[in-house]
Protein backbone atom coordinates (compact mmCIF):
# COMPACT_ATOMS: atom_id res chain seq x y z
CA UNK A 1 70.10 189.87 152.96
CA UNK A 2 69.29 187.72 149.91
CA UNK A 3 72.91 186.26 149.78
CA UNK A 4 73.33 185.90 153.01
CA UNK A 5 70.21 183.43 153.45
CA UNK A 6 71.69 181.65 150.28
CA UNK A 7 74.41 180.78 152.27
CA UNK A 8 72.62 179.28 155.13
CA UNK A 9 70.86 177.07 152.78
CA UNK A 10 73.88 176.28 150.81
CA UNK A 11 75.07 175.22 154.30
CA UNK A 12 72.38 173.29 155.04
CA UNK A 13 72.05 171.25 151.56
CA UNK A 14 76.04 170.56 152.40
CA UNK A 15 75.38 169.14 155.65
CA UNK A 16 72.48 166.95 154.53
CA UNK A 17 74.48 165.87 151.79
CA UNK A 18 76.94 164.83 154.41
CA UNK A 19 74.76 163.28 156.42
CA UNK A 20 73.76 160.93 153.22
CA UNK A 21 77.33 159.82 152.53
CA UNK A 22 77.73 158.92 155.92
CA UNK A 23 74.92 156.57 155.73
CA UNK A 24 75.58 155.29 152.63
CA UNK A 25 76.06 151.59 152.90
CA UNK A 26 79.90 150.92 151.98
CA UNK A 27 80.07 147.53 149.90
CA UNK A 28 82.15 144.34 152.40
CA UNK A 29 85.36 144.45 150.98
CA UNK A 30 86.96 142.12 152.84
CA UNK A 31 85.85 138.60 152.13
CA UNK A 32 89.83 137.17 151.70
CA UNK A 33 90.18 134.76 148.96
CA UNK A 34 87.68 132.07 149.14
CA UNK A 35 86.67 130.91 145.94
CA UNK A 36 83.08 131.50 144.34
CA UNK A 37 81.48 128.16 144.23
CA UNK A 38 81.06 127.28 140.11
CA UNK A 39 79.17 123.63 140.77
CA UNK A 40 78.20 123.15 136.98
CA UNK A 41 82.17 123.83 136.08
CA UNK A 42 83.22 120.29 137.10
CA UNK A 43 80.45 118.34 134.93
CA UNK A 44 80.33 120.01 132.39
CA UNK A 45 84.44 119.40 131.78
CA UNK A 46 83.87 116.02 132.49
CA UNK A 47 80.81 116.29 129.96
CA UNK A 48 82.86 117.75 127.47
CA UNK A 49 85.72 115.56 127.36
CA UNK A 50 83.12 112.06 127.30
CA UNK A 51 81.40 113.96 124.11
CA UNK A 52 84.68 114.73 122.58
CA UNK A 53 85.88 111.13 123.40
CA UNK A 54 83.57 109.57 122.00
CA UNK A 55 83.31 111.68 118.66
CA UNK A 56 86.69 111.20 117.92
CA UNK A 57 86.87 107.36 118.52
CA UNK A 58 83.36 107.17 116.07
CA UNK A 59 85.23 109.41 113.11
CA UNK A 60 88.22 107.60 113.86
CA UNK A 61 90.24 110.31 114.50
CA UNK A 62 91.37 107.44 117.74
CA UNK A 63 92.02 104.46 117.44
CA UNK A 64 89.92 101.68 119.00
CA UNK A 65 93.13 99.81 120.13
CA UNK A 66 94.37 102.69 122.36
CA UNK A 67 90.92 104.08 123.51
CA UNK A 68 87.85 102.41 123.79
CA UNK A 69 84.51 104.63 123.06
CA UNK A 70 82.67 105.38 126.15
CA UNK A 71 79.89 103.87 125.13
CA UNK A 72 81.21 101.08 124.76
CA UNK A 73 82.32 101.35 128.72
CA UNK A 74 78.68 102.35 129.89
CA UNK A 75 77.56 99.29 128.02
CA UNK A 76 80.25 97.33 130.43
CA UNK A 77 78.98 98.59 133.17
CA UNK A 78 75.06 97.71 132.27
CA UNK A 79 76.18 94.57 131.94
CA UNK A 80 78.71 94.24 135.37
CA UNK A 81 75.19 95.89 137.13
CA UNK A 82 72.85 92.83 135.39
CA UNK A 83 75.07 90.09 136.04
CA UNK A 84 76.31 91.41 139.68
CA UNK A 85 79.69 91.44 139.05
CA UNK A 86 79.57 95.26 139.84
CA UNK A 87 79.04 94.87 143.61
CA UNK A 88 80.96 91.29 143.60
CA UNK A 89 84.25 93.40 142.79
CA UNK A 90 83.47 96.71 144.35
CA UNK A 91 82.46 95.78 147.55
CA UNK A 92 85.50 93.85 148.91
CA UNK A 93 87.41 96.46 147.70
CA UNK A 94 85.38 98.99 149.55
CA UNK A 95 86.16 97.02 152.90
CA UNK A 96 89.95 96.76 152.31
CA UNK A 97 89.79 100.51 151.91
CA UNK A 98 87.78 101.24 154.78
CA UNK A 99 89.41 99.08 157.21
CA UNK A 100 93.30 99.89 156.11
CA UNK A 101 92.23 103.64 155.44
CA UNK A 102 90.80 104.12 159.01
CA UNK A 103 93.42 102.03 161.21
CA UNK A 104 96.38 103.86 159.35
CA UNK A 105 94.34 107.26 159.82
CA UNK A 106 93.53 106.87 163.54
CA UNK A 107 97.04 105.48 164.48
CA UNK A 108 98.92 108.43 161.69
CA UNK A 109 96.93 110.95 163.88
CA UNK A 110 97.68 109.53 167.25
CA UNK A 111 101.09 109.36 166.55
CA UNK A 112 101.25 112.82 165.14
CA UNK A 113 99.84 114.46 168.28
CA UNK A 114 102.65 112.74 170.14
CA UNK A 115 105.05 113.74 167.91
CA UNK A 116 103.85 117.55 168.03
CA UNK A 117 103.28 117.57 171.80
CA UNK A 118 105.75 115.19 173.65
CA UNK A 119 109.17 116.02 173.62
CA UNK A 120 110.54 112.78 173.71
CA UNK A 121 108.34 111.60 171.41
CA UNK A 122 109.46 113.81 168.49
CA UNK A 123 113.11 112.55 169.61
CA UNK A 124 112.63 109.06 169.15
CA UNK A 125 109.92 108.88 166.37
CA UNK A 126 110.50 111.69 164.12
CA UNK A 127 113.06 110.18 162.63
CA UNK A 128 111.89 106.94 162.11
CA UNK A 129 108.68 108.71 160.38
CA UNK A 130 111.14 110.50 158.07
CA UNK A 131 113.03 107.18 157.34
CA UNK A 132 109.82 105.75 156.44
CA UNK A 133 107.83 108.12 154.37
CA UNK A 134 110.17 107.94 151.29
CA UNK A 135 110.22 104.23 151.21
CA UNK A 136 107.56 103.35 147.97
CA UNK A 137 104.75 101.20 149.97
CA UNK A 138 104.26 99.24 146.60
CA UNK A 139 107.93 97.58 146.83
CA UNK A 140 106.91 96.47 150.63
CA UNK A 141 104.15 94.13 149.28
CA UNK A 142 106.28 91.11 149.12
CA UNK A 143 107.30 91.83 152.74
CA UNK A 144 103.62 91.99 154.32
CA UNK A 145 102.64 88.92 151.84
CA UNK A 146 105.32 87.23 154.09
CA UNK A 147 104.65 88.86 157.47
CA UNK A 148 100.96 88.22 157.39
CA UNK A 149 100.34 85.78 154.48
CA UNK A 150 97.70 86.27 151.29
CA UNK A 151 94.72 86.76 152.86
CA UNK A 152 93.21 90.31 153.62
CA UNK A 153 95.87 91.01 156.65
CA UNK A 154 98.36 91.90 154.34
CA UNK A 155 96.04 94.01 152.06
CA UNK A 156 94.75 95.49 155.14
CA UNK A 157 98.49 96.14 156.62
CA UNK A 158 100.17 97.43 153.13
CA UNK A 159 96.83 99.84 152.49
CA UNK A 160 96.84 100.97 156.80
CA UNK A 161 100.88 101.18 156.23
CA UNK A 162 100.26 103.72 153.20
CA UNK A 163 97.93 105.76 154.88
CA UNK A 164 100.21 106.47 158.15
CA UNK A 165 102.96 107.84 156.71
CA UNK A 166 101.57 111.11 155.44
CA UNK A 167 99.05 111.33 158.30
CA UNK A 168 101.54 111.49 160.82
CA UNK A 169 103.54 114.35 158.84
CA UNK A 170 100.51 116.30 158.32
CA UNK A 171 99.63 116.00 161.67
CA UNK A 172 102.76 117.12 163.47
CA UNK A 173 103.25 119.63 160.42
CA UNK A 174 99.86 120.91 161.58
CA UNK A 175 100.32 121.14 165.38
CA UNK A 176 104.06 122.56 165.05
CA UNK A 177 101.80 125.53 163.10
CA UNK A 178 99.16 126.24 165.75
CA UNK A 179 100.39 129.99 166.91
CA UNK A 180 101.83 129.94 170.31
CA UNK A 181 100.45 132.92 171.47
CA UNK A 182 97.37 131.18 171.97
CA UNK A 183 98.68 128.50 173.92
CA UNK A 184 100.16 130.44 175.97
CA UNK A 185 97.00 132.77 176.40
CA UNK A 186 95.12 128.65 177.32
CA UNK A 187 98.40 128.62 179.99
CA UNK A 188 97.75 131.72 181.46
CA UNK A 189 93.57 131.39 181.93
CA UNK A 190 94.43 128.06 183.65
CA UNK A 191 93.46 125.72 181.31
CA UNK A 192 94.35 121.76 181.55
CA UNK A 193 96.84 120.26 178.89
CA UNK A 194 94.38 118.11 177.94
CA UNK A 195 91.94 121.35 176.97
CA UNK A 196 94.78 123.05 175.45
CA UNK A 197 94.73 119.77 173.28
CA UNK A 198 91.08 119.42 172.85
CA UNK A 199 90.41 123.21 172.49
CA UNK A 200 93.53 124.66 171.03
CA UNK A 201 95.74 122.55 169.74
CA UNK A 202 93.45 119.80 167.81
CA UNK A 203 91.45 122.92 166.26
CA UNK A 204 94.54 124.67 164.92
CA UNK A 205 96.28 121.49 163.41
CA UNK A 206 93.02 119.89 161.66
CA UNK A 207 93.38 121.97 158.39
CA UNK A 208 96.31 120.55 158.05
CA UNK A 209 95.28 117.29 158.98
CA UNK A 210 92.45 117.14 156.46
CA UNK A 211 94.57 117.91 154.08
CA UNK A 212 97.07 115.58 154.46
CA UNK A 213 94.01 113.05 154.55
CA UNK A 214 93.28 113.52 151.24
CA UNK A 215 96.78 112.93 150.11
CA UNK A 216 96.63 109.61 152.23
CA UNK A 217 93.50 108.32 150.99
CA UNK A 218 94.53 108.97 147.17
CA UNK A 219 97.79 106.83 147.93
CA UNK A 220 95.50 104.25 149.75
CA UNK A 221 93.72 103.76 146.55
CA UNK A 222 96.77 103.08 144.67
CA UNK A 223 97.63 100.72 147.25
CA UNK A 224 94.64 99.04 146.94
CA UNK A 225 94.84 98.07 143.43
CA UNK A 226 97.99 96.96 143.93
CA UNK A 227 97.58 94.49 146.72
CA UNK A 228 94.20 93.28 144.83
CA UNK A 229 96.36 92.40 142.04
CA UNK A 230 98.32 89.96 143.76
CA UNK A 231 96.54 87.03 145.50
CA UNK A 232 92.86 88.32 145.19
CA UNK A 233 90.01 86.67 143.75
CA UNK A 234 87.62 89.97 143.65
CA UNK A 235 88.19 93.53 144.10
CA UNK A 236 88.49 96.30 141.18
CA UNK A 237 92.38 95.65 141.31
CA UNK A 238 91.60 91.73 140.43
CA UNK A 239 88.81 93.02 137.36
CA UNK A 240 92.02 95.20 136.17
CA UNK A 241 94.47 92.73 136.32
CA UNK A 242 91.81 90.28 134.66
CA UNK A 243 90.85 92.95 132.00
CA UNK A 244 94.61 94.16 130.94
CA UNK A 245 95.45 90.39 130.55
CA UNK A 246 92.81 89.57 128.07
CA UNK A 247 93.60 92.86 126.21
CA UNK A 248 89.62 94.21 127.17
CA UNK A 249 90.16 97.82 126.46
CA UNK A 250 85.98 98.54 127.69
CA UNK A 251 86.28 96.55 130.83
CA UNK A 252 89.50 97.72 131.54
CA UNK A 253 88.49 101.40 131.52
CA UNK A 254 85.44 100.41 133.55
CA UNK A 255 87.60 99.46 136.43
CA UNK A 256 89.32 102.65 136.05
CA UNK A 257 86.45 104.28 135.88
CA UNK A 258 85.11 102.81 139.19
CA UNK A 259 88.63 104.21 140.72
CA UNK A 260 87.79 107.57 139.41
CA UNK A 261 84.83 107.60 141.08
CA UNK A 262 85.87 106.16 144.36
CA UNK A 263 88.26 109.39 144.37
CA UNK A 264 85.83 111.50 143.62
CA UNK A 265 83.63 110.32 146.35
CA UNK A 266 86.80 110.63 148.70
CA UNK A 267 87.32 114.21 147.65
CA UNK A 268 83.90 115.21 148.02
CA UNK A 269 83.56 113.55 151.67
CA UNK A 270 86.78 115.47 153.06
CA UNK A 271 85.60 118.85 151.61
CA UNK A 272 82.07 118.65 153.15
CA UNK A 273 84.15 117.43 156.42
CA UNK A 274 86.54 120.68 155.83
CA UNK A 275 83.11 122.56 155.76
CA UNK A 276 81.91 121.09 158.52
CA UNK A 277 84.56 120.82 160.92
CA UNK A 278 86.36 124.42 159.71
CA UNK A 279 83.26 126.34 159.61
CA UNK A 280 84.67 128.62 162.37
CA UNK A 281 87.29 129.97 160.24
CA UNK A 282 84.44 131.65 158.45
């Protein structure tokens, strides 16, 4: 009698048992392969490189001819922010940026969606696109200096020019890789071609369309600096050119410096855009 009731509760301490590993919370194991966010990781490289620049250009271990001390640069750039000069150069450059970045954006992008979604369209442009986008923009500068003299049109065209290019790629890139099955599922519950655009199509291709922004905006800033150098009076391109022909190491590696930044700024602006825009991808 004894061993049979020491069974039954055997059986019951089992089934409880049970019962708790069902209910056991099982740890999310699929969150894919998004990357923890490490904020302090970027300063403090940056951080560490400034401390080790400028301890090895103080003990000499580099020479003040190559490098200049970063101190030395901050000091430039107290004194570009008390005299003005900061804003004098940086903002026209700002405007050639902004107003070549966003016409060769907007028109890469237009162009793009025709490419991906007209037939004839792709026929006729894609390969004028890929006869273009190998040509180095730089080597056009002449050309547009002609076309549309030395005043800010040409800046304007060479930097809008540079930007286009890549967009359109990106663009059709990204709307040839929108899955079809989902199209087709648009098709079938009846939906316009201008909401399969606007709903399927646009959503699916803008990963790739960021993306290829920040590859377009980078080459815009090269751009920049290289139509600045010829034929403008300010503009961070003009402070370069100035500073590398007087030999001024410190204010030459403050106009770099304000280049570094401007990318930084870009970067930062397209990944809380990605954020924004792609938070549906989870």
């Amino acid at each position: 009698m004894s061993g049979a009731a020491t069974e039954v509760s055997a059986g019951r301490s089992g089934a409880a048992e049970g019962r708790d590993a069902a209910q056991r919370r099982v740890p999310f194991r699929g969150g894919g392969f998004a990357p923890k966010g490490h904020g302090w990781a970027g300063p403090a490289v940056f951080v560490l490189l400034l401390v080790v620049w400028e301890w090895g250009t103080s003990a000499g271990w580099i020479s003040a001819l190559t490098l200049p001390r970063p101190s030395a640069v901050g000091g430039v750039f107290v004194d570009l922010w008390v005299s003005g000069d900061l804003w004098r150069h940086l903002l026209p450059s700002l405007e050639r940026f902004a107003v070549g970045g966003a016409l060769g954006a907007a028109a890469g992008v237009a162009v793009g969606l025709a490419i991906g979604l007209v037939g004839i369209a792709r026929a006729g442009l894609a390969p004028l696109v890929a006869a273009l986008f190998p040509i180095p923009k730089i080597a056009l500068l002449p050309l547009f200096v002609i076309w549309f003299g030395i005043g800010e049109a040409s800046k304007y065209a060479l930097i809008a020019f540079g930007v286009f290019t890549p967009t359109v790629v990106a663009t059709y890139g990204g709307v040839d890789g929108v899955d079809r099955q989902l199209i087709r599922m648009g098709q079938s519950f009846g939906l316009s071609r201008l909401s399969l655009v606007t709903k399927i199509v646009l959503p699916g291709a803008l990963p790739a369309i960021l993306s290829g922004l920040r590859v377009s905006l980078a080459i815009a800033i090269i751009l920049l600096v290289a139509a600045e150098m010829l034929g403008a009076e300010h503009g961070i391109g003009a402070y370069i050119l100035t500073a590398g022909a007087l030999y001024d190491l410190e204010r030459l590696f403050a106009g770099v410096a304000m280049l570094s930044a401007l990318g930084l700024l870009l970067n930062f602006a397209v990944g809380r855009a990605e954020r924004i825009l792609l938070a549906w991808r989870g």
